[in-house]
PDB file of N, CA and C in Angstrom:
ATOM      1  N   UNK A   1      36.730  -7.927  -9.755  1.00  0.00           N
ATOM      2  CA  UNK A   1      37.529  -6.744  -9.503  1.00  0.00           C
ATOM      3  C   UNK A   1      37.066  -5.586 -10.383  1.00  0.00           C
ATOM      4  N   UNK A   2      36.210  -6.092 -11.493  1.00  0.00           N
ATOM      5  CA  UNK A   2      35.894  -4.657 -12.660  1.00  0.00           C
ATOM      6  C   UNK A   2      34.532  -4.138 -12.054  1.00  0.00           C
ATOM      7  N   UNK A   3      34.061  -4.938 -10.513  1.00  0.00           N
ATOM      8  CA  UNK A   3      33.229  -4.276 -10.542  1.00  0.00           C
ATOM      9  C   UNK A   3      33.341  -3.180  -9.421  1.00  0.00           C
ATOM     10  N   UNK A   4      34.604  -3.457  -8.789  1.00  0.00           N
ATOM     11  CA  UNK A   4      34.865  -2.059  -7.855  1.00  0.00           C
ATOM     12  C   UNK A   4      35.903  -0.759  -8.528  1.00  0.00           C
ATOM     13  N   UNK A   5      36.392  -1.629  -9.582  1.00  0.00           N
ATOM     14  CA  UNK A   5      36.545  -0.567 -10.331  1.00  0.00           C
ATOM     15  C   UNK A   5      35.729   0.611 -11.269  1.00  0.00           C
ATOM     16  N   UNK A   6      34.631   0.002 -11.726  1.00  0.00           N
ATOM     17  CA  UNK A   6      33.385   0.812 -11.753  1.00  0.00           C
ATOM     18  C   UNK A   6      32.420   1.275 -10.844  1.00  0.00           C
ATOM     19  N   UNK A   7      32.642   0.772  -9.406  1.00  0.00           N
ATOM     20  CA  UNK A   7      32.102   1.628  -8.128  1.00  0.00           C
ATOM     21  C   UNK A   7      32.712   2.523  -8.055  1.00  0.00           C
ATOM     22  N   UNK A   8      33.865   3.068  -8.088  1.00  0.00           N
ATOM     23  CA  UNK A   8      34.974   4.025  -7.641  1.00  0.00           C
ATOM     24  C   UNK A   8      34.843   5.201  -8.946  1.00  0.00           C
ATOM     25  N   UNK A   9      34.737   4.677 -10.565  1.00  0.00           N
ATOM     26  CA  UNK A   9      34.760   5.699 -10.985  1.00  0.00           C
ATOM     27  C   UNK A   9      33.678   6.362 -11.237  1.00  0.00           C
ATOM     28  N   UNK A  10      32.436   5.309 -10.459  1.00  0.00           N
ATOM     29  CA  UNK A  10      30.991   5.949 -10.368  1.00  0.00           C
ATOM     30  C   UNK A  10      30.776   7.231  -9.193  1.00  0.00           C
ATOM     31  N   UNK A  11      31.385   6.822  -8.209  1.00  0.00           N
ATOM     32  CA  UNK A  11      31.769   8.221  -7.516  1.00  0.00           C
ATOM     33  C   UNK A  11      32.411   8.847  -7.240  1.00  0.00           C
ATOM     34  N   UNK A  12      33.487   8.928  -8.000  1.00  0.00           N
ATOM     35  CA  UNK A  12      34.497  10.132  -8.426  1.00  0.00           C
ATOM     36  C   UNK A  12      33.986  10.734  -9.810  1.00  0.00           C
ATOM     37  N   UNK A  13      32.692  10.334 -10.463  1.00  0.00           N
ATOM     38  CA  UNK A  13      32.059  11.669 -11.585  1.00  0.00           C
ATOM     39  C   UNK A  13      31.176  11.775 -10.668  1.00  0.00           C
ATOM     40  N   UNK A  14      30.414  11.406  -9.591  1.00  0.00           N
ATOM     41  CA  UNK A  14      29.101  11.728  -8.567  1.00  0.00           C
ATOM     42  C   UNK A  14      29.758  12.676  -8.011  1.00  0.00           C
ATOM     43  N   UNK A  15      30.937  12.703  -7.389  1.00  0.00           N
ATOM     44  CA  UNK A  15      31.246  14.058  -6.400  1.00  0.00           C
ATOM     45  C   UNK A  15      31.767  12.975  -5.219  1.00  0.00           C
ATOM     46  N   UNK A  16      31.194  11.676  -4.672  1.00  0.00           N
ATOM     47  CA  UNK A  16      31.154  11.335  -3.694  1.00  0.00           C
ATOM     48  C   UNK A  16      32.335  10.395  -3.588  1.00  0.00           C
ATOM     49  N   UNK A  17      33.385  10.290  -4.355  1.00  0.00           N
ATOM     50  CA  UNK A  17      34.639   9.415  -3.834  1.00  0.00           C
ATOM     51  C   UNK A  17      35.668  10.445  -2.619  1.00  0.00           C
ATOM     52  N   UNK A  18      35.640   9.836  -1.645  1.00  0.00           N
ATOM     53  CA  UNK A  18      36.062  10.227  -0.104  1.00  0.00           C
ATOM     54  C   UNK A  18      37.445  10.507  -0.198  1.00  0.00           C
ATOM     55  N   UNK A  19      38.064  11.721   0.262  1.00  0.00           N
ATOM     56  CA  UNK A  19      39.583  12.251  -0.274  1.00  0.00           C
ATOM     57  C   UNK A  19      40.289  12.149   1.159  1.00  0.00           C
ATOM     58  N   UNK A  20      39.166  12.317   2.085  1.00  0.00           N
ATOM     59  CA  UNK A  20      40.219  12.662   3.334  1.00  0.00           C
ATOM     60  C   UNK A  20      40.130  11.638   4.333  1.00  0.00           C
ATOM     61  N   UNK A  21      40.889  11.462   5.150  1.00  0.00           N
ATOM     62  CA  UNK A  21      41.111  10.224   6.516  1.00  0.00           C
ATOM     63  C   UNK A  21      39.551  10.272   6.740  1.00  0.00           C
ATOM     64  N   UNK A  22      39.202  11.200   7.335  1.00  0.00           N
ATOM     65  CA  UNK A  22      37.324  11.164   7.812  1.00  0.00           C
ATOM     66  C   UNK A  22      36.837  10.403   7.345  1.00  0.00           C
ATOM     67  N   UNK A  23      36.614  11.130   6.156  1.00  0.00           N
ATOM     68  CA  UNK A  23      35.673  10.456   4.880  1.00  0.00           C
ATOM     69  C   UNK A  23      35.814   9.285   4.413  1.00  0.00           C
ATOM     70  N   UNK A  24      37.090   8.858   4.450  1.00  0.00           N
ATOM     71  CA  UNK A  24      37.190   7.417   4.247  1.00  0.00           C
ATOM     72  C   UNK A  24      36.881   6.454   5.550  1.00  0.00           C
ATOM     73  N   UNK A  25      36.899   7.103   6.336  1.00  0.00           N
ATOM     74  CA  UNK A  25      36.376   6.265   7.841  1.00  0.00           C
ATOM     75  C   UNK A  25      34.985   6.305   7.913  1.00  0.00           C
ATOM     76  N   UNK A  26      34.638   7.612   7.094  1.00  0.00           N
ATOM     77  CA  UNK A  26      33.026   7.099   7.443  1.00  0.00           C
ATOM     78  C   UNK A  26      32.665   6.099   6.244  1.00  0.00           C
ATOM     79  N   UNK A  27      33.430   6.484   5.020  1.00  0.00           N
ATOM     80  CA  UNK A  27      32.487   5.431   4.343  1.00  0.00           C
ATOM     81  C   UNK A  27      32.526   3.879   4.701  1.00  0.00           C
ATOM     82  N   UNK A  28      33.915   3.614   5.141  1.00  0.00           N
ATOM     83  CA  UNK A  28      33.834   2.605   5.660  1.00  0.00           C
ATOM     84  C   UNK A  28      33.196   1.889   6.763  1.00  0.00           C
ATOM     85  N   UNK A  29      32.606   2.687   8.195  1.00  0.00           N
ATOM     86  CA  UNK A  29      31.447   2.515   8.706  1.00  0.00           C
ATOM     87  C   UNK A  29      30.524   2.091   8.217  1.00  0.00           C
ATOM     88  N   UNK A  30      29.954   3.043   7.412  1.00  0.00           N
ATOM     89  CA  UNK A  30      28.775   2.964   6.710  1.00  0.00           C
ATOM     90  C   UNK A  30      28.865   1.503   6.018  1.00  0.00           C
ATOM     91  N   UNK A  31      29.490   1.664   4.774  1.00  0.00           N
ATOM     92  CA  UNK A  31      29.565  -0.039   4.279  1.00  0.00           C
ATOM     93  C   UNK A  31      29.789  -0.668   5.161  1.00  0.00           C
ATOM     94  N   UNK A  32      30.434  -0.843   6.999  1.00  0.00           N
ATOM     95  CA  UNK A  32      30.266  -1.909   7.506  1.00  0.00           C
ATOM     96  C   UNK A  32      29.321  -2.388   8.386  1.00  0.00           C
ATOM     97  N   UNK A  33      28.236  -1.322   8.253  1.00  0.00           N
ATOM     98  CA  UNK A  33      27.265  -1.367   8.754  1.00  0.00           C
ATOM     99  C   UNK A  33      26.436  -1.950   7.933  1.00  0.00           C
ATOM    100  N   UNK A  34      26.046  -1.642   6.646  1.00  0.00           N
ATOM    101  CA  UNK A  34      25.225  -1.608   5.639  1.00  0.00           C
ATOM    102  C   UNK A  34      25.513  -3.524   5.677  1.00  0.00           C
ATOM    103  N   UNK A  35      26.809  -4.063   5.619  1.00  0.00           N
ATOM    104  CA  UNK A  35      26.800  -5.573   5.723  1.00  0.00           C
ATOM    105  C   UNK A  35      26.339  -6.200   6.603  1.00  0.00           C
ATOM    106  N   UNK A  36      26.762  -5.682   7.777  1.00  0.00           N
ATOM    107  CA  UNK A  36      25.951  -5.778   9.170  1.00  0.00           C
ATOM    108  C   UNK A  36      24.383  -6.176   8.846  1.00  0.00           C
ATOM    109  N   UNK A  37      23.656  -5.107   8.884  1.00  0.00           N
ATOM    110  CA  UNK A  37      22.315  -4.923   8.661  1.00  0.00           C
ATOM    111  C   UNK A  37      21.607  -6.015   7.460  1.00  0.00           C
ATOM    112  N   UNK A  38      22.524  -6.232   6.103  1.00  0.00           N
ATOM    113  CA  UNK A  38      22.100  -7.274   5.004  1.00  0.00           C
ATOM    114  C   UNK A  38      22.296  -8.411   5.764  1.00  0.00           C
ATOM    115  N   UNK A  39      23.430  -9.057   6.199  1.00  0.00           N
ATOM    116  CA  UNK A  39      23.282  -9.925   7.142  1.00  0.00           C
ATOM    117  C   UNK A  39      21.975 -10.421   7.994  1.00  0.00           C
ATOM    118  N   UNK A  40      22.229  -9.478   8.908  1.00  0.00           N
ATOM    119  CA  UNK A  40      21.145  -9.651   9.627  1.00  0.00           C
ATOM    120  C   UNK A  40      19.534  -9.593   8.981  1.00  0.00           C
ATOM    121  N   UNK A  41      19.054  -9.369   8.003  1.00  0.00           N
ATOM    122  CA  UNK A  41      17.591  -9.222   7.480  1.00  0.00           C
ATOM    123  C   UNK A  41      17.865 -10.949   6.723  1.00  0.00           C
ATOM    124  N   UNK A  42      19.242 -10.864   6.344  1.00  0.00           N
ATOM    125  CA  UNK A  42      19.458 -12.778   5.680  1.00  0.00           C
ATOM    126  C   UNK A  42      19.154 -13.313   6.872  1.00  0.00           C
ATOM    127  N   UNK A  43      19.762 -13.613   7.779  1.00  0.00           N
ATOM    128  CA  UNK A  43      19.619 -14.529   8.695  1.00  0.00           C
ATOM    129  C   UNK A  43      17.865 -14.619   9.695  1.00  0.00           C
ATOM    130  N   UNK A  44      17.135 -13.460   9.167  1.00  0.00           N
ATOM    131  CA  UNK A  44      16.238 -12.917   9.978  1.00  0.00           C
ATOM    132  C   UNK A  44      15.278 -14.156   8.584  1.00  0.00           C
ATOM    133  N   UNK A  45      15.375 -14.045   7.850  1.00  0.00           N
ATOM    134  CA  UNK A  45      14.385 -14.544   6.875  1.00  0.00           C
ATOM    135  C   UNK A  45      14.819 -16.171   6.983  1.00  0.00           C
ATOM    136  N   UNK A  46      15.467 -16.466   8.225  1.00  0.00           N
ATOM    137  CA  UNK A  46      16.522 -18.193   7.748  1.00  0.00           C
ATOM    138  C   UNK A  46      15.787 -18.607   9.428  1.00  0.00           C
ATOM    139  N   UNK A  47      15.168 -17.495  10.338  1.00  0.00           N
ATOM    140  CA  UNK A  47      14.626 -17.825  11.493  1.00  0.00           C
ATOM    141  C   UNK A  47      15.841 -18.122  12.140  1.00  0.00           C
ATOM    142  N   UNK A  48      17.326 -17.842  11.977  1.00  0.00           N
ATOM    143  CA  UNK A  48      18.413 -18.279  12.486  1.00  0.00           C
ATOM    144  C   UNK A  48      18.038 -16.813  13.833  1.00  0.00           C
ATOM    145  N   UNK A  49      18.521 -17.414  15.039  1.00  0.00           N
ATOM    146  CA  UNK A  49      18.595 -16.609  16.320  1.00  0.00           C
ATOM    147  C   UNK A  49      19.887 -15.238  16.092  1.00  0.00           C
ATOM    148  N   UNK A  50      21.177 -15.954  15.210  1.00  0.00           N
ATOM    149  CA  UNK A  50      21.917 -14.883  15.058  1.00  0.00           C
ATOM    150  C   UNK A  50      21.473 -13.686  14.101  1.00  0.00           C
ATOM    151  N   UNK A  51      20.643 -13.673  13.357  1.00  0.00           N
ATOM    152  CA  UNK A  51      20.004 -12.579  13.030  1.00  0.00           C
ATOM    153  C   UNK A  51      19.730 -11.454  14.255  1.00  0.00           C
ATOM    154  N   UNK A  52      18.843 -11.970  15.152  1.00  0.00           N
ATOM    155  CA  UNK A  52      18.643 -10.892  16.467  1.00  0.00           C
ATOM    156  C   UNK A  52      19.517 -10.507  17.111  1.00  0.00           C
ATOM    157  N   UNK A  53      20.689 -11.449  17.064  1.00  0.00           N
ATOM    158  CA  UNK A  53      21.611 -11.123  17.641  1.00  0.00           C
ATOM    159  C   UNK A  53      22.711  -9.913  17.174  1.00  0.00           C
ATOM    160  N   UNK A  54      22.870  -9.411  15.950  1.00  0.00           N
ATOM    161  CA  UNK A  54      23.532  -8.740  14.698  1.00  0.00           C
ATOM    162  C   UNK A  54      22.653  -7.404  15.667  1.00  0.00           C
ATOM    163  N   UNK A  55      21.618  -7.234  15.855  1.00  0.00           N
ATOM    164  CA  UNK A  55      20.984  -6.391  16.429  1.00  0.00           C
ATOM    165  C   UNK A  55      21.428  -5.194  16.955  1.00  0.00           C
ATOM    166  N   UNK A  56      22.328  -5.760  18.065  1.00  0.00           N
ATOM    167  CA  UNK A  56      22.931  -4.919  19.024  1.00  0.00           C
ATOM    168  C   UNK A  56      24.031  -3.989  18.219  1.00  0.00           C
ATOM    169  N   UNK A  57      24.904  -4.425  16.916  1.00  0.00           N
ATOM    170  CA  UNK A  57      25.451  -4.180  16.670  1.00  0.00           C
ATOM    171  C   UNK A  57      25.763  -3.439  15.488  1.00  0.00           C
ATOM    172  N   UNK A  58      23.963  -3.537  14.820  1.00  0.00           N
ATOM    173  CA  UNK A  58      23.696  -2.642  13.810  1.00  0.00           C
ATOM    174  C   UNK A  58      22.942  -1.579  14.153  1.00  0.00           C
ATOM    175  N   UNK A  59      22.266  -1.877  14.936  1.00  0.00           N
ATOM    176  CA  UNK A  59      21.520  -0.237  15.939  1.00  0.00           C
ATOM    177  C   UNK A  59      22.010   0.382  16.758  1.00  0.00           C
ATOM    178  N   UNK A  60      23.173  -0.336  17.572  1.00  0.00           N
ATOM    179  CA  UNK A  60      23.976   0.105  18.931  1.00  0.00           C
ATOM    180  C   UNK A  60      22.755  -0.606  20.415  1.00  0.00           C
ATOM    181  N   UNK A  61      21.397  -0.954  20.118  1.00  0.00           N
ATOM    182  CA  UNK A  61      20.890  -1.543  21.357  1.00  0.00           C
ATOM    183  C   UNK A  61      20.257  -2.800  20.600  1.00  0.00           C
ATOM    184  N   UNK A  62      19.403  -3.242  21.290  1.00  0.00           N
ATOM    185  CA  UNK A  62      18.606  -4.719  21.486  1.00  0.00           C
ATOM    186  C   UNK A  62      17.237  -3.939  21.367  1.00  0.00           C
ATOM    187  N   UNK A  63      16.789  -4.118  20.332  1.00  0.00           N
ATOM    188  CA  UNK A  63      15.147  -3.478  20.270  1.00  0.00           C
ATOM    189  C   UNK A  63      13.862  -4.003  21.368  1.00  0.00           C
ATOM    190  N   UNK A  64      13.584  -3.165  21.751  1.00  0.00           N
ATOM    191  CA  UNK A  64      12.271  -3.620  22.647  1.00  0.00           C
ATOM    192  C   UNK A  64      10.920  -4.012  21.770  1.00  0.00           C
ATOM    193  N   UNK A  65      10.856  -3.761  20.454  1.00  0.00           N
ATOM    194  CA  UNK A  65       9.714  -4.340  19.900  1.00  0.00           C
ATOM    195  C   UNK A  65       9.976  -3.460  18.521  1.00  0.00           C
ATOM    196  N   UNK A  66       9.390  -4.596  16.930  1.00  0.00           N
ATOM    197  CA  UNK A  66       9.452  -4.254  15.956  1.00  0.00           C
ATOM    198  C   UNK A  66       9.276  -2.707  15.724  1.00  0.00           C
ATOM    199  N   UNK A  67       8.680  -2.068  16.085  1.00  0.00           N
ATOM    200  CA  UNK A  67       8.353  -0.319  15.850  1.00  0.00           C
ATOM    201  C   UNK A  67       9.459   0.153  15.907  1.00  0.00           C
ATOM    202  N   UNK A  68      10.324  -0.423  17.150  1.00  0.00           N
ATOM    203  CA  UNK A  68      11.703   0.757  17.646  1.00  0.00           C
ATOM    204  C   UNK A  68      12.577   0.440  16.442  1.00  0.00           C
ATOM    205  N   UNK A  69      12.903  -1.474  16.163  1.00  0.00           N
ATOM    206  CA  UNK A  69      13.421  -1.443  15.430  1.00  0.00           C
ATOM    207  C   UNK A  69      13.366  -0.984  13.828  1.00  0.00           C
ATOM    208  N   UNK A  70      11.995  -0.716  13.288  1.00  0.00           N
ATOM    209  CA  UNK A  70      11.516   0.261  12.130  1.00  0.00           C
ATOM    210  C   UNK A  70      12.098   1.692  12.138  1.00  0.00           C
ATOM    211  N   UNK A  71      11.614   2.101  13.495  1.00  0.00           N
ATOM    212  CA  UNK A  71      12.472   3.911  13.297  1.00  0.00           C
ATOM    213  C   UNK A  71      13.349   3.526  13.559  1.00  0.00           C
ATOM    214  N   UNK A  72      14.714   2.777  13.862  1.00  0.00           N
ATOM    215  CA  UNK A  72      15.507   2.857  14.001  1.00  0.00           C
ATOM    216  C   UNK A  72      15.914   2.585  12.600  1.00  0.00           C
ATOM    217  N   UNK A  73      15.822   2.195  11.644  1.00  0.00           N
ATOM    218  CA  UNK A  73      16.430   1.616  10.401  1.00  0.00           C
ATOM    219  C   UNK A  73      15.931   2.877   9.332  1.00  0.00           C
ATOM    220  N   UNK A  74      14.586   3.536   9.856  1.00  0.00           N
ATOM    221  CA  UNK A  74      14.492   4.764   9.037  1.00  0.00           C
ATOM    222  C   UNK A  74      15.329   6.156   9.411  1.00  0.00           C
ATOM    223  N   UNK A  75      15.698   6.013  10.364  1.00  0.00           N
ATOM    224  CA  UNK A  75      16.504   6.613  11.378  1.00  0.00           C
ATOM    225  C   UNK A  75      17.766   6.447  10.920  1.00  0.00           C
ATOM    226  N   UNK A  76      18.742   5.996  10.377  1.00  0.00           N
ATOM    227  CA  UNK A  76      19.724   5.132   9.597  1.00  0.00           C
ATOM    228  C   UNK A  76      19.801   6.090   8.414  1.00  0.00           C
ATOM    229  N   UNK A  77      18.642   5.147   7.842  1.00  0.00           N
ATOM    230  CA  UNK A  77      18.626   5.529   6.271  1.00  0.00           C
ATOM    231  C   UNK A  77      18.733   7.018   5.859  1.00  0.00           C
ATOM    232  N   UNK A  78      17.874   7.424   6.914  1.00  0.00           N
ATOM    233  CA  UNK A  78      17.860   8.775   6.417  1.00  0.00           C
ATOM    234  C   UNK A  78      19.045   9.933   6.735  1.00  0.00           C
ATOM    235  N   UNK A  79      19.667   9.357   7.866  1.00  0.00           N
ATOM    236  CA  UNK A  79      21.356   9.809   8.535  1.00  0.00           C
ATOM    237  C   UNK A  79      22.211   9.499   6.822  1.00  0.00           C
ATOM    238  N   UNK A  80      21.848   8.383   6.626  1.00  0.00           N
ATOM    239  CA  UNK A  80      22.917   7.957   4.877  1.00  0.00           C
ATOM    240  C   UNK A  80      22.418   8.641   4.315  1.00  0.00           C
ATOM    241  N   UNK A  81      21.409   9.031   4.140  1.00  0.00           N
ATOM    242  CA  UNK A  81      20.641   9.606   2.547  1.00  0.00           C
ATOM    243  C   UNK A  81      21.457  11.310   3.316  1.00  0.00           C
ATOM    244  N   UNK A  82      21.412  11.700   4.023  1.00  0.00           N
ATOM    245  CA  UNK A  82      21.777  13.592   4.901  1.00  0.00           C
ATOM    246  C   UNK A  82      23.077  13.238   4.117  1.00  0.00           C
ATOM    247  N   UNK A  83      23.567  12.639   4.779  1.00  0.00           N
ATOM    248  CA  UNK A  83      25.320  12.833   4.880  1.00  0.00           C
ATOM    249  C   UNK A  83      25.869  12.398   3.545  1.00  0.00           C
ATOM    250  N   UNK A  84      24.898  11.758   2.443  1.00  0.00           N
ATOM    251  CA  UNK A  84      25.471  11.460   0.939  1.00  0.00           C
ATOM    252  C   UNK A  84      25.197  12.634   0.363  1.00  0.00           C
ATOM    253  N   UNK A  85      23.955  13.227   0.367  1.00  0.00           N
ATOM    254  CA  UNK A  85      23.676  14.701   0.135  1.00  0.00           C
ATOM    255  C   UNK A  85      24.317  15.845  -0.191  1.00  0.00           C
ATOM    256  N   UNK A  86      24.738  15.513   1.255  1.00  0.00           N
ATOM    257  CA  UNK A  86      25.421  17.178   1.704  1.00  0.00           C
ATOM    258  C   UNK A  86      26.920  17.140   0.475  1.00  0.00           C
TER     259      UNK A  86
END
């Protein structure tokens, strides 16, 4: 528990602890995506099939081949990295 208590007062001196309904909906997206996605790269390294399957639901489609799924995850990252930014 002391360690989400030192997440929280790490970004409330960053600027980035979320004040309004939005903001707390997105961060929560985001972190439930971000589990999503760790998930899925675990299960991807275990050769388990539900790894591919997490797919649909961390990109929104079913990748047609490793490339799409690459820009799609830089595609991601860089949507998190904009919107922590701003």
């Amino acid at each position: 528990m002391n360690y989400f208590r030192h997440l929280r007062l790490r970004l409330f001196e960053m600027g980035l602890m979320p004040t309004g309904k939005v903001a707390r909906t997105a961060w929560y997206l985001l972190g439930l995506n971000l589990l999503l996605f760790a998930l899925q790269k675990l299960l991807g390294l275990f050769k388990l099939s539900y790894g591919e399957s997490l797919t649909g639901w961390v990109l929104g489609q079913l990748p047609a081949d490793e490339e799409d799924v690459e820009r799609a995850v830089v595609t991601v990252v860089d949507v998190a990295h904009a919107g922590l930014a701003a």
